[in-house]
Structure formats: structure tokens, C-alpha cells
PDB file of N, CA and C in Angstrom:
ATOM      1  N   UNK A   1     142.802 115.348 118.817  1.00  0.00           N
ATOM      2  CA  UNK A   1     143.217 116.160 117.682  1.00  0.00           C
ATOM      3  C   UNK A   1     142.054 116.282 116.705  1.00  0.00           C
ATOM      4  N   UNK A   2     141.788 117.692 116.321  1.00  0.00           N
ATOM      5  CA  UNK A   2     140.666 117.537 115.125  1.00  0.00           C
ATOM      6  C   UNK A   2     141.454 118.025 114.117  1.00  0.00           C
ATOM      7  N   UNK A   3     141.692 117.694 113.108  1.00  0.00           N
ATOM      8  CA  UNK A   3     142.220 117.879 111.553  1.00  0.00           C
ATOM      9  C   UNK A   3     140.704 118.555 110.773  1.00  0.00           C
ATOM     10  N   UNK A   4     141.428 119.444 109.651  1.00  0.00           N
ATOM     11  CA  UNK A   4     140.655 120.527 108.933  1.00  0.00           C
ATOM     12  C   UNK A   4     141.002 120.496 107.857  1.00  0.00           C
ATOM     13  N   UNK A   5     140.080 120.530 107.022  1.00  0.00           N
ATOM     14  CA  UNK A   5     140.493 120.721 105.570  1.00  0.00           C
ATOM     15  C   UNK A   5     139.668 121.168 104.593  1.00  0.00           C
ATOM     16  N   UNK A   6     140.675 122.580 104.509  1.00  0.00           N
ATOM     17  CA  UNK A   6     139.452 123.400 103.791  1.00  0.00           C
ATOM     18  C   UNK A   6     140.308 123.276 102.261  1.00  0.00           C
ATOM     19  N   UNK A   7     138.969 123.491 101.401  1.00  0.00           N
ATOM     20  CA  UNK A   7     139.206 123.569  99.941  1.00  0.00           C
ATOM     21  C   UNK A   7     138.108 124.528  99.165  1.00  0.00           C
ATOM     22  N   UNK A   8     137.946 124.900  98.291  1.00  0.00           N
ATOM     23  CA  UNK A   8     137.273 125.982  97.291  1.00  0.00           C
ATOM     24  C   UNK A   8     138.162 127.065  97.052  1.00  0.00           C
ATOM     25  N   UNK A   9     139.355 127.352  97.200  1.00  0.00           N
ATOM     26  CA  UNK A   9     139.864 128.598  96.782  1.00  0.00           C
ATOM     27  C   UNK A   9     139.886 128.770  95.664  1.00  0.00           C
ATOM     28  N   UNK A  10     140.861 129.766  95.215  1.00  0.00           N
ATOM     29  CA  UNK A  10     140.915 130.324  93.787  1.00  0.00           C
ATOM     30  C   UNK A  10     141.162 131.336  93.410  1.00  0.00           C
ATOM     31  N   UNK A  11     140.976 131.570  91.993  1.00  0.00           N
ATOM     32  CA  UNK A  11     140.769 132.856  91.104  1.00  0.00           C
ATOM     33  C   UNK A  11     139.918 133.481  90.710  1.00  0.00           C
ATOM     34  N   UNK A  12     139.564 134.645  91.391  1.00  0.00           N
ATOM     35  CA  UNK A  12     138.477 135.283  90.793  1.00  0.00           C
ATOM     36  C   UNK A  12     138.364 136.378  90.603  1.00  0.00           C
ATOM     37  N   UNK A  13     137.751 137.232  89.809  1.00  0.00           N
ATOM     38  CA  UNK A  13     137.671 138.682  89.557  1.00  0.00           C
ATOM     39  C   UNK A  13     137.008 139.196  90.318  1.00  0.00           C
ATOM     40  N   UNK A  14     137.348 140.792  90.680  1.00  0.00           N
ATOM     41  CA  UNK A  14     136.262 141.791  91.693  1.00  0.00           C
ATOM     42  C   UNK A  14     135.061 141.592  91.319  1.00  0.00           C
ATOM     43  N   UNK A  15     134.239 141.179  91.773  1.00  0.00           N
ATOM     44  CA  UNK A  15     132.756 141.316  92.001  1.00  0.00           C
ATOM     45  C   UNK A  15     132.257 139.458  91.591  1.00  0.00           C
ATOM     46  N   UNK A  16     133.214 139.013  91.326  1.00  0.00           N
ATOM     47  CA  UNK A  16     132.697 137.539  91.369  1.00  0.00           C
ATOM     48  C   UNK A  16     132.614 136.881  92.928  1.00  0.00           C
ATOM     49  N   UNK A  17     132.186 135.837  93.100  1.00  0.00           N
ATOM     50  CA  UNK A  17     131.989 135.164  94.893  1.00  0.00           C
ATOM     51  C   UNK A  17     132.532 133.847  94.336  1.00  0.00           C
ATOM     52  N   UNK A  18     133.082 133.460  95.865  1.00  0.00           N
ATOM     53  CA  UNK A  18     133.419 132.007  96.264  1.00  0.00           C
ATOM     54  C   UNK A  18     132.965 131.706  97.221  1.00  0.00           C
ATOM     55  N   UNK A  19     133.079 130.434  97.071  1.00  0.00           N
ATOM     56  CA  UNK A  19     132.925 129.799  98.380  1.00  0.00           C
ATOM     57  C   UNK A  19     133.792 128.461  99.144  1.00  0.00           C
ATOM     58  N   UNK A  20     133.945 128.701 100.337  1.00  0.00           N
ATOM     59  CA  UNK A  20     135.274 127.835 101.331  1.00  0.00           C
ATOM     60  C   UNK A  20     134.113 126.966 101.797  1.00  0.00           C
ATOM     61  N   UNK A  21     135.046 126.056 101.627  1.00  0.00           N
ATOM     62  CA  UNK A  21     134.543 124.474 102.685  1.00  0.00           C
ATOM     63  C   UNK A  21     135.453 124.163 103.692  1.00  0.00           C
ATOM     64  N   UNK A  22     135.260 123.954 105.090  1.00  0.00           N
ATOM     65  CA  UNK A  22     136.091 123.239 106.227  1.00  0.00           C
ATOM     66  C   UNK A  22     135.740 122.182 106.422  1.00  0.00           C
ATOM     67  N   UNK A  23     135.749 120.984 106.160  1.00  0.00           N
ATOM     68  CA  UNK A  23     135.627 119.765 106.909  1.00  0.00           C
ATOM     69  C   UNK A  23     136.474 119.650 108.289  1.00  0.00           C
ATOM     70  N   UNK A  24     135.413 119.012 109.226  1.00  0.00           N
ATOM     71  CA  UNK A  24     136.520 118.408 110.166  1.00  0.00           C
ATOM     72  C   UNK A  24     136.636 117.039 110.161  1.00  0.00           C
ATOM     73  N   UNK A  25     137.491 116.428 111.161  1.00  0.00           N
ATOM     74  CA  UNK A  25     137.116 114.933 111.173  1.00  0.00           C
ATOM     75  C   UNK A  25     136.028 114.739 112.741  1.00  0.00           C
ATOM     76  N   UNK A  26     135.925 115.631 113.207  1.00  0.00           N
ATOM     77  CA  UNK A  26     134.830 115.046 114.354  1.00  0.00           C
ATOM     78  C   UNK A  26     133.459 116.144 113.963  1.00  0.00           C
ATOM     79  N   UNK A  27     132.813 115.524 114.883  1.00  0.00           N
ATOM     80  CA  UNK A  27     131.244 116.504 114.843  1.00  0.00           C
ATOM     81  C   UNK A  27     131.583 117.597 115.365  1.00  0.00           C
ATOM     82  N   UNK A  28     131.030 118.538 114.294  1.00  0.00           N
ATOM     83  CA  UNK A  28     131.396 120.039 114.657  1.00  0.00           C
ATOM     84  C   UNK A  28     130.716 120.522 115.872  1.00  0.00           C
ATOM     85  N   UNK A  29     129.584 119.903 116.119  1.00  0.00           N
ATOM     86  CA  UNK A  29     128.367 119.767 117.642  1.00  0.00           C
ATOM     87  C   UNK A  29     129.129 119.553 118.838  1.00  0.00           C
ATOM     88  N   UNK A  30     130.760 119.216 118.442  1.00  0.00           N
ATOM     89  CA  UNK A  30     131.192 119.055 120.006  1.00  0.00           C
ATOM     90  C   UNK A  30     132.343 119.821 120.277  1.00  0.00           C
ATOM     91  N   UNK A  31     132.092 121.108 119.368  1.00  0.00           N
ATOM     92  CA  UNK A  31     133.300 122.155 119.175  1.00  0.00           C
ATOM     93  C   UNK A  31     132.553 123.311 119.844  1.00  0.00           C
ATOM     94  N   UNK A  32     133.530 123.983 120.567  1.00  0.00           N
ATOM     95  CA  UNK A  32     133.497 125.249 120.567  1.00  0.00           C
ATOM     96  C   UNK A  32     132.874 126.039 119.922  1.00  0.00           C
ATOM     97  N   UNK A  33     133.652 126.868 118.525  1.00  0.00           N
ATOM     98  CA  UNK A  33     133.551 127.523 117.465  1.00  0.00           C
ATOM     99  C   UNK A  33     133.731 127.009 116.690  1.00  0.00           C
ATOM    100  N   UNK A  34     133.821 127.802 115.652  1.00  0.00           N
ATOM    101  CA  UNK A  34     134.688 127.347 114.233  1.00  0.00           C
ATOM    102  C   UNK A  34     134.459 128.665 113.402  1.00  0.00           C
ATOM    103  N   UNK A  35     135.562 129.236 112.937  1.00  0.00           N
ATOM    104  CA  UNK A  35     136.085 130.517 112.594  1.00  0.00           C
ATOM    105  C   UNK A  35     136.582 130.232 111.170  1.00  0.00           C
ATOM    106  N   UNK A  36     136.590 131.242 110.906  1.00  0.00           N
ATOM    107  CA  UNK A  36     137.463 131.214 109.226  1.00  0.00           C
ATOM    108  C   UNK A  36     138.717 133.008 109.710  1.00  0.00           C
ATOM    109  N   UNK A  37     139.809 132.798 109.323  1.00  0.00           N
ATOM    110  CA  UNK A  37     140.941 133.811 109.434  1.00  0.00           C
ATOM    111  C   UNK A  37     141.354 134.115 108.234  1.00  0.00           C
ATOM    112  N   UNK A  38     142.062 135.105 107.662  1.00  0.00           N
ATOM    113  CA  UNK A  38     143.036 135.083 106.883  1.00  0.00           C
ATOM    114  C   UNK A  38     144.071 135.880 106.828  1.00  0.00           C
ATOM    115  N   UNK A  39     145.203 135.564 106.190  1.00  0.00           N
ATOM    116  CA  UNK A  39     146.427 136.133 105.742  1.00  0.00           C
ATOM    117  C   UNK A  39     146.777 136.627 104.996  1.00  0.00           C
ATOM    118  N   UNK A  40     146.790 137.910 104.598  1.00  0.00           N
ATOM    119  CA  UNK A  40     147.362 138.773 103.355  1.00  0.00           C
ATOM    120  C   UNK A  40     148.797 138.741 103.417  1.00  0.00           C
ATOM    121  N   UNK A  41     149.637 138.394 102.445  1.00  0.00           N
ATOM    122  CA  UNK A  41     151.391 138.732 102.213  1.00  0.00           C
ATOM    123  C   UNK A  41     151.605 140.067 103.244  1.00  0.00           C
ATOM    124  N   UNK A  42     152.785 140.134 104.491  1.00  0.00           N
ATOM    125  CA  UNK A  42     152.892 141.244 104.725  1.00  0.00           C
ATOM    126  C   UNK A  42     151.805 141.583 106.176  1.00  0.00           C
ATOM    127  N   UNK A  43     150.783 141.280 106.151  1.00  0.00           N
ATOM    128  CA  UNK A  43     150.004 141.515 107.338  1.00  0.00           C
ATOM    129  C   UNK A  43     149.628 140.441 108.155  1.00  0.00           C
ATOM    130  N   UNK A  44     149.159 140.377 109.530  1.00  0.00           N
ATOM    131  CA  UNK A  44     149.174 139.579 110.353  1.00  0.00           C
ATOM    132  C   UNK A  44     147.773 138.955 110.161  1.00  0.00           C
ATOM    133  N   UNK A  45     147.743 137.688 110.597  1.00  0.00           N
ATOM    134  CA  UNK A  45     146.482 136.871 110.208  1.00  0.00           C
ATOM    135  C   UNK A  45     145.238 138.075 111.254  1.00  0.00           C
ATOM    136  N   UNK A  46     144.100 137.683 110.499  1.00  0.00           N
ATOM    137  CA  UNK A  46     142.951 138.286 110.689  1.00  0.00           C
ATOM    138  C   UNK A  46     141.617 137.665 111.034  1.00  0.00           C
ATOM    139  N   UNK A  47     140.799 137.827 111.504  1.00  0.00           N
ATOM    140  CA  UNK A  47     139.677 137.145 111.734  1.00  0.00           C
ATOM    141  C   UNK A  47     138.668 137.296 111.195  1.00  0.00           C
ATOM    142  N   UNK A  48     137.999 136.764 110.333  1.00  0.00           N
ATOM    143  CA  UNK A  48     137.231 136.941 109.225  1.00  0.00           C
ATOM    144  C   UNK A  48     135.873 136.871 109.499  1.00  0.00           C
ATOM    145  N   UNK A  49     134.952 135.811 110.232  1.00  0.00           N
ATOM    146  CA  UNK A  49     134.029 134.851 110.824  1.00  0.00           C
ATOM    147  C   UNK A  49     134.374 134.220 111.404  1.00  0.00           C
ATOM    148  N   UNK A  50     133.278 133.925 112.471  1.00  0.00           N
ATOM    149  CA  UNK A  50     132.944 133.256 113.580  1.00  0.00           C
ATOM    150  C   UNK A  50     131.292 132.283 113.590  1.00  0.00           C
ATOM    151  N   UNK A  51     131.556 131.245 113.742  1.00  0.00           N
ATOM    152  CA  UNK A  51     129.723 130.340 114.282  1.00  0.00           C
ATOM    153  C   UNK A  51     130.202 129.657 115.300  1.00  0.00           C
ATOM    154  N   UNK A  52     129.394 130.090 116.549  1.00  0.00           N
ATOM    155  CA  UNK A  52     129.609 129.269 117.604  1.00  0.00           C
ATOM    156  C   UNK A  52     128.501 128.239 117.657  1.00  0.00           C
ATOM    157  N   UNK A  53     128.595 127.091 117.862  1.00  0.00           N
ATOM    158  CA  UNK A  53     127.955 126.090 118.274  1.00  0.00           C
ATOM    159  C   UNK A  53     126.286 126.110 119.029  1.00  0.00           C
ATOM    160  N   UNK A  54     126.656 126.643 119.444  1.00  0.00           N
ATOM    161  CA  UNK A  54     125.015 127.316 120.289  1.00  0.00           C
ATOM    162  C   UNK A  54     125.089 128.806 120.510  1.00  0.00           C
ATOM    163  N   UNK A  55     125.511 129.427 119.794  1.00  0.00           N
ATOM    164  CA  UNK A  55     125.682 130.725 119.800  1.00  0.00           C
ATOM    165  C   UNK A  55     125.441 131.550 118.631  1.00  0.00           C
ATOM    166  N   UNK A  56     125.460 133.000 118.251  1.00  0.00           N
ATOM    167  CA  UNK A  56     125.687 133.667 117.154  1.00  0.00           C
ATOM    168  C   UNK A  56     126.962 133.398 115.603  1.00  0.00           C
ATOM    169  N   UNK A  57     126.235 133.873 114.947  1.00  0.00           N
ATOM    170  CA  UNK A  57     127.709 134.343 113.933  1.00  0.00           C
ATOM    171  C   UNK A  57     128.176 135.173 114.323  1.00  0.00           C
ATOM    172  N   UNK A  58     129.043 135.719 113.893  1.00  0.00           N
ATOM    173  CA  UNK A  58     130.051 137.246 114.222  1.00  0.00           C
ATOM    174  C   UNK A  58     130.807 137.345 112.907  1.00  0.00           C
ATOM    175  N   UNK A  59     130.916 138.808 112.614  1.00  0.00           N
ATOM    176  CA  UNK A  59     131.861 139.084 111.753  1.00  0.00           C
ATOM    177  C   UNK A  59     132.874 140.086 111.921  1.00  0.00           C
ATOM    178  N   UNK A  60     133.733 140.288 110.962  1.00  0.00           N
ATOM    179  CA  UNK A  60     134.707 141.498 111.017  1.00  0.00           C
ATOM    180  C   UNK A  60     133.554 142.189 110.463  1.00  0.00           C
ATOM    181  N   UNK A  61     133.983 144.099 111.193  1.00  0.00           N
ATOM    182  CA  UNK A  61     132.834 144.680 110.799  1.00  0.00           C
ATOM    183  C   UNK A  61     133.196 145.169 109.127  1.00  0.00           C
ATOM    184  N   UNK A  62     134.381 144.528 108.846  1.00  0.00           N
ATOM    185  CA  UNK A  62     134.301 145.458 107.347  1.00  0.00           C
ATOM    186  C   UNK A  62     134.254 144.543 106.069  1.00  0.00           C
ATOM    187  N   UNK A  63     134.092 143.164 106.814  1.00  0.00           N
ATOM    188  CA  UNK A  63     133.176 142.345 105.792  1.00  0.00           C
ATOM    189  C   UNK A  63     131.511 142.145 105.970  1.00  0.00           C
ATOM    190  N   UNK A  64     130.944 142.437 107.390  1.00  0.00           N
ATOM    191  CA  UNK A  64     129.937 142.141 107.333  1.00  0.00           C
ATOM    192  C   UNK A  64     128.739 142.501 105.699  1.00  0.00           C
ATOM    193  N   UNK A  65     128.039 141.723 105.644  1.00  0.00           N
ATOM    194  CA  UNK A  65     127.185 141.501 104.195  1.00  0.00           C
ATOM    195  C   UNK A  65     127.802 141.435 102.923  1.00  0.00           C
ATOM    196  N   UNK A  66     129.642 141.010 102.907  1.00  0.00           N
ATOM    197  CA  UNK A  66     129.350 140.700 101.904  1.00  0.00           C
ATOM    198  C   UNK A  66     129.884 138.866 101.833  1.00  0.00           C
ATOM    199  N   UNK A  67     130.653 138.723 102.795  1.00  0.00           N
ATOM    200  CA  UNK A  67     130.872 137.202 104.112  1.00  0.00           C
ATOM    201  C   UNK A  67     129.820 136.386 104.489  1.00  0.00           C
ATOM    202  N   UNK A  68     128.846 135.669 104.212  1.00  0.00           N
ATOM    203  CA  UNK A  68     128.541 134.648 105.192  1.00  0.00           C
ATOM    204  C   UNK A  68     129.063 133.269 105.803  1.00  0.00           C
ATOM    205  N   UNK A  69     128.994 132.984 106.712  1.00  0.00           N
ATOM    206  CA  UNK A  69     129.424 131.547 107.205  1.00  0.00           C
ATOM    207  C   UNK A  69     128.501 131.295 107.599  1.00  0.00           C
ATOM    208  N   UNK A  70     128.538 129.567 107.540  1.00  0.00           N
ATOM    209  CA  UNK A  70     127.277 128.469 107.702  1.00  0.00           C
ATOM    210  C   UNK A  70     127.967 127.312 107.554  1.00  0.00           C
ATOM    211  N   UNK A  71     126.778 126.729 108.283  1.00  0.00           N
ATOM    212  CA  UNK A  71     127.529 124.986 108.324  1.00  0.00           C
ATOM    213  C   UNK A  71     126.481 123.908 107.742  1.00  0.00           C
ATOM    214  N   UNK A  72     126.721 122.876 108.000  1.00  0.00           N
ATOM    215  CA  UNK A  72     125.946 121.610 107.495  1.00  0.00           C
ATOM    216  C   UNK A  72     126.603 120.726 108.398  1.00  0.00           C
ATOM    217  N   UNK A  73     126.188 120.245 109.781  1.00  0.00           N
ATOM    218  CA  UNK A  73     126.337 119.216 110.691  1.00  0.00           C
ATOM    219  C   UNK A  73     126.305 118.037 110.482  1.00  0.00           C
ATOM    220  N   UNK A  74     125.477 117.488 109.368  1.00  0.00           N
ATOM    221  CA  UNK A  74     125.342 116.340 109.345  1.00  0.00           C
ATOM    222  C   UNK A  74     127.056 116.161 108.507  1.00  0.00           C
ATOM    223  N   UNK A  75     127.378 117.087 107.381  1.00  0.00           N
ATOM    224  CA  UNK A  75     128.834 116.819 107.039  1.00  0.00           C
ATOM    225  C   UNK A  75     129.830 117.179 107.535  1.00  0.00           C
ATOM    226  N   UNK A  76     129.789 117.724 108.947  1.00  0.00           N
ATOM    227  CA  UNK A  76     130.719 118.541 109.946  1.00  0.00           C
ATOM    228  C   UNK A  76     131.739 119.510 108.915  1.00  0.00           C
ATOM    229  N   UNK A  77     130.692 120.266 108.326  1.00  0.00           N
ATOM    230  CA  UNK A  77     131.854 121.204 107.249  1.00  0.00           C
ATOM    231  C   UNK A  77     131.069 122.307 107.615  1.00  0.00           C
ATOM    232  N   UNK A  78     132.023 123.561 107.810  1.00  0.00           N
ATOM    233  CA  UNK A  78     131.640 124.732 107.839  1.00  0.00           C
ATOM    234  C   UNK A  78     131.805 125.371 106.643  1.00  0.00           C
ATOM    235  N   UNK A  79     131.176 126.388 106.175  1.00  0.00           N
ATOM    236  CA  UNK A  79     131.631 127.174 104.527  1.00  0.00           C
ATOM    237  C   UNK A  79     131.456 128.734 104.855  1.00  0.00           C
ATOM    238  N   UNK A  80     131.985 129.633 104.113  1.00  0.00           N
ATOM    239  CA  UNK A  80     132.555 130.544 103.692  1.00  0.00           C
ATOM    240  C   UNK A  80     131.858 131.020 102.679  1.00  0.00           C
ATOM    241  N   UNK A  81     130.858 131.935 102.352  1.00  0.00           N
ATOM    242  CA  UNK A  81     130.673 132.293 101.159  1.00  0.00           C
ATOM    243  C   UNK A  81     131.060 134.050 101.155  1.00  0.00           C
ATOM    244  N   UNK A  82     132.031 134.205  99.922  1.00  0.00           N
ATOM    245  CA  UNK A  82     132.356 135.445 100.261  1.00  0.00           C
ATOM    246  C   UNK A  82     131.474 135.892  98.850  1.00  0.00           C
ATOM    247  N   UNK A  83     130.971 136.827  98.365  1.00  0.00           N
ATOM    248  CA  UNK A  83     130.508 137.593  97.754  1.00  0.00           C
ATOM    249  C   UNK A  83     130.813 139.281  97.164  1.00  0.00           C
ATOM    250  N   UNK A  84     130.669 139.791  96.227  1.00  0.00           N
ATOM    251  CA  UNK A  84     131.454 140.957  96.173  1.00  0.00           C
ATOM    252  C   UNK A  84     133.041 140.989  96.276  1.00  0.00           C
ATOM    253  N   UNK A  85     133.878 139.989  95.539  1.00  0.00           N
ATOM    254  CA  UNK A  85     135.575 139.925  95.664  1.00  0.00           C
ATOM    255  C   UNK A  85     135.662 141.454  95.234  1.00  0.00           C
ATOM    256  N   UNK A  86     136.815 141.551  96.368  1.00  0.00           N
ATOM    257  CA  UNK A  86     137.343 142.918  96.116  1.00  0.00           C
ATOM    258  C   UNK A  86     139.184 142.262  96.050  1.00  0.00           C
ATOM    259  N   UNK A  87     140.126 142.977  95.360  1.00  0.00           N
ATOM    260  CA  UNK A  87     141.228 142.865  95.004  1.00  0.00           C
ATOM    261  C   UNK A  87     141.685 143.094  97.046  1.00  0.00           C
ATOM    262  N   UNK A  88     141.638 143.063  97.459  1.00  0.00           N
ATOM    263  CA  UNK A  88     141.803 143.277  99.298  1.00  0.00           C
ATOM    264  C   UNK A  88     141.144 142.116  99.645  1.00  0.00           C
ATOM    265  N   UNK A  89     140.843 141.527  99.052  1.00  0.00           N
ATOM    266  CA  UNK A  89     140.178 140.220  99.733  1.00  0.00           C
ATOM    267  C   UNK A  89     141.177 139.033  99.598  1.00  0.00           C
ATOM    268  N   UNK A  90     142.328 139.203  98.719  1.00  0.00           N
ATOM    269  CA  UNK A  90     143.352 138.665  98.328  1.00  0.00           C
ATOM    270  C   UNK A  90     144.043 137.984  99.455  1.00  0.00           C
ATOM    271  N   UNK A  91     144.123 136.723 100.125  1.00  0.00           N
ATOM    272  CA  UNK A  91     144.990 135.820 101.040  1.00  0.00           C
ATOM    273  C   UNK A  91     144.891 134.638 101.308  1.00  0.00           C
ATOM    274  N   UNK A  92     145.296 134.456 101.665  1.00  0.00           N
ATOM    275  CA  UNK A  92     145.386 132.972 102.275  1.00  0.00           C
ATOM    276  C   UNK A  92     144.329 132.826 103.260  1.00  0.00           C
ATOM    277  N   UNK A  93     143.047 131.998 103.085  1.00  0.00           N
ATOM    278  CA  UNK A  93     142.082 131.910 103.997  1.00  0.00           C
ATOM    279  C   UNK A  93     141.941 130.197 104.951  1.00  0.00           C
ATOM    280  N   UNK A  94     142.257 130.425 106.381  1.00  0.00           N
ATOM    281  CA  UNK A  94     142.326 129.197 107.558  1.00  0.00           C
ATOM    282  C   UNK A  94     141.142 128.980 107.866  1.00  0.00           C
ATOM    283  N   UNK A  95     141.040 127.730 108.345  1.00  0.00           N
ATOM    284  CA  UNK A  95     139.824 127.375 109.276  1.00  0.00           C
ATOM    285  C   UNK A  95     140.287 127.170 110.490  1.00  0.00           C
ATOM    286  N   UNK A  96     139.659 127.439 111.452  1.00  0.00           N
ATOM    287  CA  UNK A  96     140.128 127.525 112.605  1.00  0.00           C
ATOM    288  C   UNK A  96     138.824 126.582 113.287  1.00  0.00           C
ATOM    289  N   UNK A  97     139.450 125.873 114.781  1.00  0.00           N
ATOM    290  CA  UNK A  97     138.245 125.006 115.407  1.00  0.00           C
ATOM    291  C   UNK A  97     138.654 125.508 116.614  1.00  0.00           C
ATOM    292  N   UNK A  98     137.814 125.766 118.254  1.00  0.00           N
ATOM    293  CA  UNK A  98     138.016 125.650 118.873  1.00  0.00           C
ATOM    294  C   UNK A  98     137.392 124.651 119.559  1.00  0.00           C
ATOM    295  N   UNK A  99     137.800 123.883 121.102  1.00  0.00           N
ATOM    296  CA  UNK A  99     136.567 122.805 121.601  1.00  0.00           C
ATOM    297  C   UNK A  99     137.590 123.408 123.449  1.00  0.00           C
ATOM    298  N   UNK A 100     136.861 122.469 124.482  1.00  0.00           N
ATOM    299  CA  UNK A 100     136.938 122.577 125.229  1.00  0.00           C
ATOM    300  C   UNK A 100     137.490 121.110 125.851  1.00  0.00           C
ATOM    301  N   UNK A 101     138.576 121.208 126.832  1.00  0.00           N
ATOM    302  CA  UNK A 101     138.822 119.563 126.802  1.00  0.00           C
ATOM    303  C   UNK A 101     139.407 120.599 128.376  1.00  0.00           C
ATOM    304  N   UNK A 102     137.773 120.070 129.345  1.00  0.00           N
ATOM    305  CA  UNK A 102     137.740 120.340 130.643  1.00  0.00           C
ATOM    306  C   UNK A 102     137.634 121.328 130.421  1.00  0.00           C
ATOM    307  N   UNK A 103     138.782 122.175 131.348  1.00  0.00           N
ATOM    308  CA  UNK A 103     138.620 123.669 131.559  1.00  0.00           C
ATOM    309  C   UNK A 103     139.526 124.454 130.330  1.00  0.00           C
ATOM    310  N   UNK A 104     140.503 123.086 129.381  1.00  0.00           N
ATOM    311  CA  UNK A 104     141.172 124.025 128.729  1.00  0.00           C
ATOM    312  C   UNK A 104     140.832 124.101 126.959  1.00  0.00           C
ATOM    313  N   UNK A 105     140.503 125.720 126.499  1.00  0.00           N
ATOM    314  CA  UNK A 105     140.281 126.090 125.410  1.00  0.00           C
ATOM    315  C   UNK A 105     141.785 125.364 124.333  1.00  0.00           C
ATOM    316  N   UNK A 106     141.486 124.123 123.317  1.00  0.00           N
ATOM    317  CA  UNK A 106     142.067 123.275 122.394  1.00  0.00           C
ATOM    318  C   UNK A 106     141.988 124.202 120.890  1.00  0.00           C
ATOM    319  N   UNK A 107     142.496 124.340 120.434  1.00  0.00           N
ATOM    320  CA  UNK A 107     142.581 125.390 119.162  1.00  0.00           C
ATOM    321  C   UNK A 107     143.349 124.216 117.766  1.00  0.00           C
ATOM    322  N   UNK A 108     142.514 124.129 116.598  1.00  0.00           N
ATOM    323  CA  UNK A 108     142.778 123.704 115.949  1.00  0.00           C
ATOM    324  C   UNK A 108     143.203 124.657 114.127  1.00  0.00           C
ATOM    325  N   UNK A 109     144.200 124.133 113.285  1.00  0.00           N
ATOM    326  CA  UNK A 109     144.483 124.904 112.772  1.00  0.00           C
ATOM    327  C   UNK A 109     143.928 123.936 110.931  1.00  0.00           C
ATOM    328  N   UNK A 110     143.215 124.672 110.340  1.00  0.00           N
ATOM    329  CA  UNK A 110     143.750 123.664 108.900  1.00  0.00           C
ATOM    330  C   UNK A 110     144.789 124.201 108.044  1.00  0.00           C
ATOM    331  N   UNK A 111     145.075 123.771 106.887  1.00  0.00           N
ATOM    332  CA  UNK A 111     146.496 124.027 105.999  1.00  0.00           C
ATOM    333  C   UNK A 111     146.249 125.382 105.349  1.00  0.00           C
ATOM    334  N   UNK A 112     145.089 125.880 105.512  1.00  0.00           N
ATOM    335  CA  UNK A 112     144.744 127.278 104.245  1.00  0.00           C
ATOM    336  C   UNK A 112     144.676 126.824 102.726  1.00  0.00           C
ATOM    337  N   UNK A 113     143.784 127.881 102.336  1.00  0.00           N
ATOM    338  CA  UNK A 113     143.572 128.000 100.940  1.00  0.00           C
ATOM    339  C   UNK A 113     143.691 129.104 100.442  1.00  0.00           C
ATOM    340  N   UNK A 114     144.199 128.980  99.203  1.00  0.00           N
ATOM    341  CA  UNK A 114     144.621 130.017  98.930  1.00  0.00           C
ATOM    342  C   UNK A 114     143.345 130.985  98.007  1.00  0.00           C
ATOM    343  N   UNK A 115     142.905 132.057  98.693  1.00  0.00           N
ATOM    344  CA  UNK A 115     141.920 132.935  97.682  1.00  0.00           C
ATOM    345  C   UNK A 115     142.739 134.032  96.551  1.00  0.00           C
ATOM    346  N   UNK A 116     142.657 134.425  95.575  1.00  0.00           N
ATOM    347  CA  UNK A 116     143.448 135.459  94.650  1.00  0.00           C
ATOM    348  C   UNK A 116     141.941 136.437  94.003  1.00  0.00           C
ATOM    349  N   UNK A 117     142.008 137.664  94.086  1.00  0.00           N
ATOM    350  CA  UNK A 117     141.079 138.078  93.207  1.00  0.00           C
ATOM    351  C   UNK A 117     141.709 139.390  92.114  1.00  0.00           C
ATOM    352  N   UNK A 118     141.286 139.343  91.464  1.00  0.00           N
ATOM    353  CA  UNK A 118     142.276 139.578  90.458  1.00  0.00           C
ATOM    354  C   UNK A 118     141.715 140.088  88.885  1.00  0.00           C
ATOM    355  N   UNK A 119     141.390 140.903  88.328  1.00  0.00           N
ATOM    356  CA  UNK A 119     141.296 140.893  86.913  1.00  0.00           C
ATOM    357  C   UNK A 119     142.436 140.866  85.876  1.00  0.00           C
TER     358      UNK A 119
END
């Protein structure tokens, strides 16, 4: 089991930035991925970012530049920096883990945080 726990959400106005933290409890070096999703009231969760482990970032194409994700291994926390809040940026934002245990893809979920942007 890997447990997640992301924190930095909040309140913020259009054009202010935040930034999300995921901790896990294992080394993120022996994961899969690790994704950030979110949930707007009303719409189905979404996929926000992606860092694979030995691989690329990826983004949704209609956040790309104003989204980055990045990690810090030595604290097995992935982060979120969103930039440019737009009032649509408004949801509930997950961390997501994937790893491999053999042949089968293990999917991990954290509790969400809640983002609001807002004037």
C-alpha cells in the first residue's frame, strides 16, 4: 500500500499561483508514475499531470504552461505548481501513484485538496 498526502490548497484569486505537495510513504523511484487529477462539482475527475519515473512529463493540453509538475526524491513528494488561477481551475485536486507489482498496474489514491479561485 502507498498512502498520499497532498496539502497546499486554497484560496486564491485569478492570476495568483499555488502550489500542491504529494508526499508518499515509499520512494517515489519505485513507482510507476505519479499524476495529479482533478474534480470540478458536477464533472468527472480529470487528468491534470503526469511524471513518469524514467520517463517524460505530460500534460492536459489546456493547461500546458501554465501547470508544472516536479518532484524532489530525496522527500518522495511530487508538487504541482499551477500558475495563472483562472476561476475554471476551481476543484478538488488528487494525487495519484501508479507502481507495478509483477505484471499488475497498483493505483494509488490520496484524500484531495481542495483548490478555490475566486475574487
Amino acid at each position: 500500500q502507498v498512502r498520499l498526502v497532498e496539502s497546499g490548497g486554497g484560496l486564491a484569486q485569478p492570476g495568483e499561483s499555488l502550489s500542491l505537495s504529494c508526499e508518499a510513504s515509499t520512494s517515489i523511484l519505485s513507482l510507476y508514475v505519479m499524476s495529479w487529477y482533478r474534480q470540478a462539482p458536477g464533472k468527472e475527475r480529470e487528468l491534470v499531470a503526469s511524471l513518469f519515473t524514467r520517463g517524460p512529463r505530460t500534460y492536459a493540453d489546456s493547461l500546458r504552461g501554465r501547470f508544472t509538475i516536479s518532484r524532489d526524491d530525496a522527500l518522495n513528494t511530487v508538487y504541482l505548481k499551477m500558475s495563472n488561477l483562472e476561476p475554471g481551475d476551481t476543484a478538488a485536486y488528487y494525487c495519484n501513484a501508479k507502481r507495478y507489482s509483477g505484471t499488475q498496474l497498483e493505483e494509488f489514491w490520496g484524500q484531495g485538496t481542495q483548490v478555490t479561485v475566486s475574487s
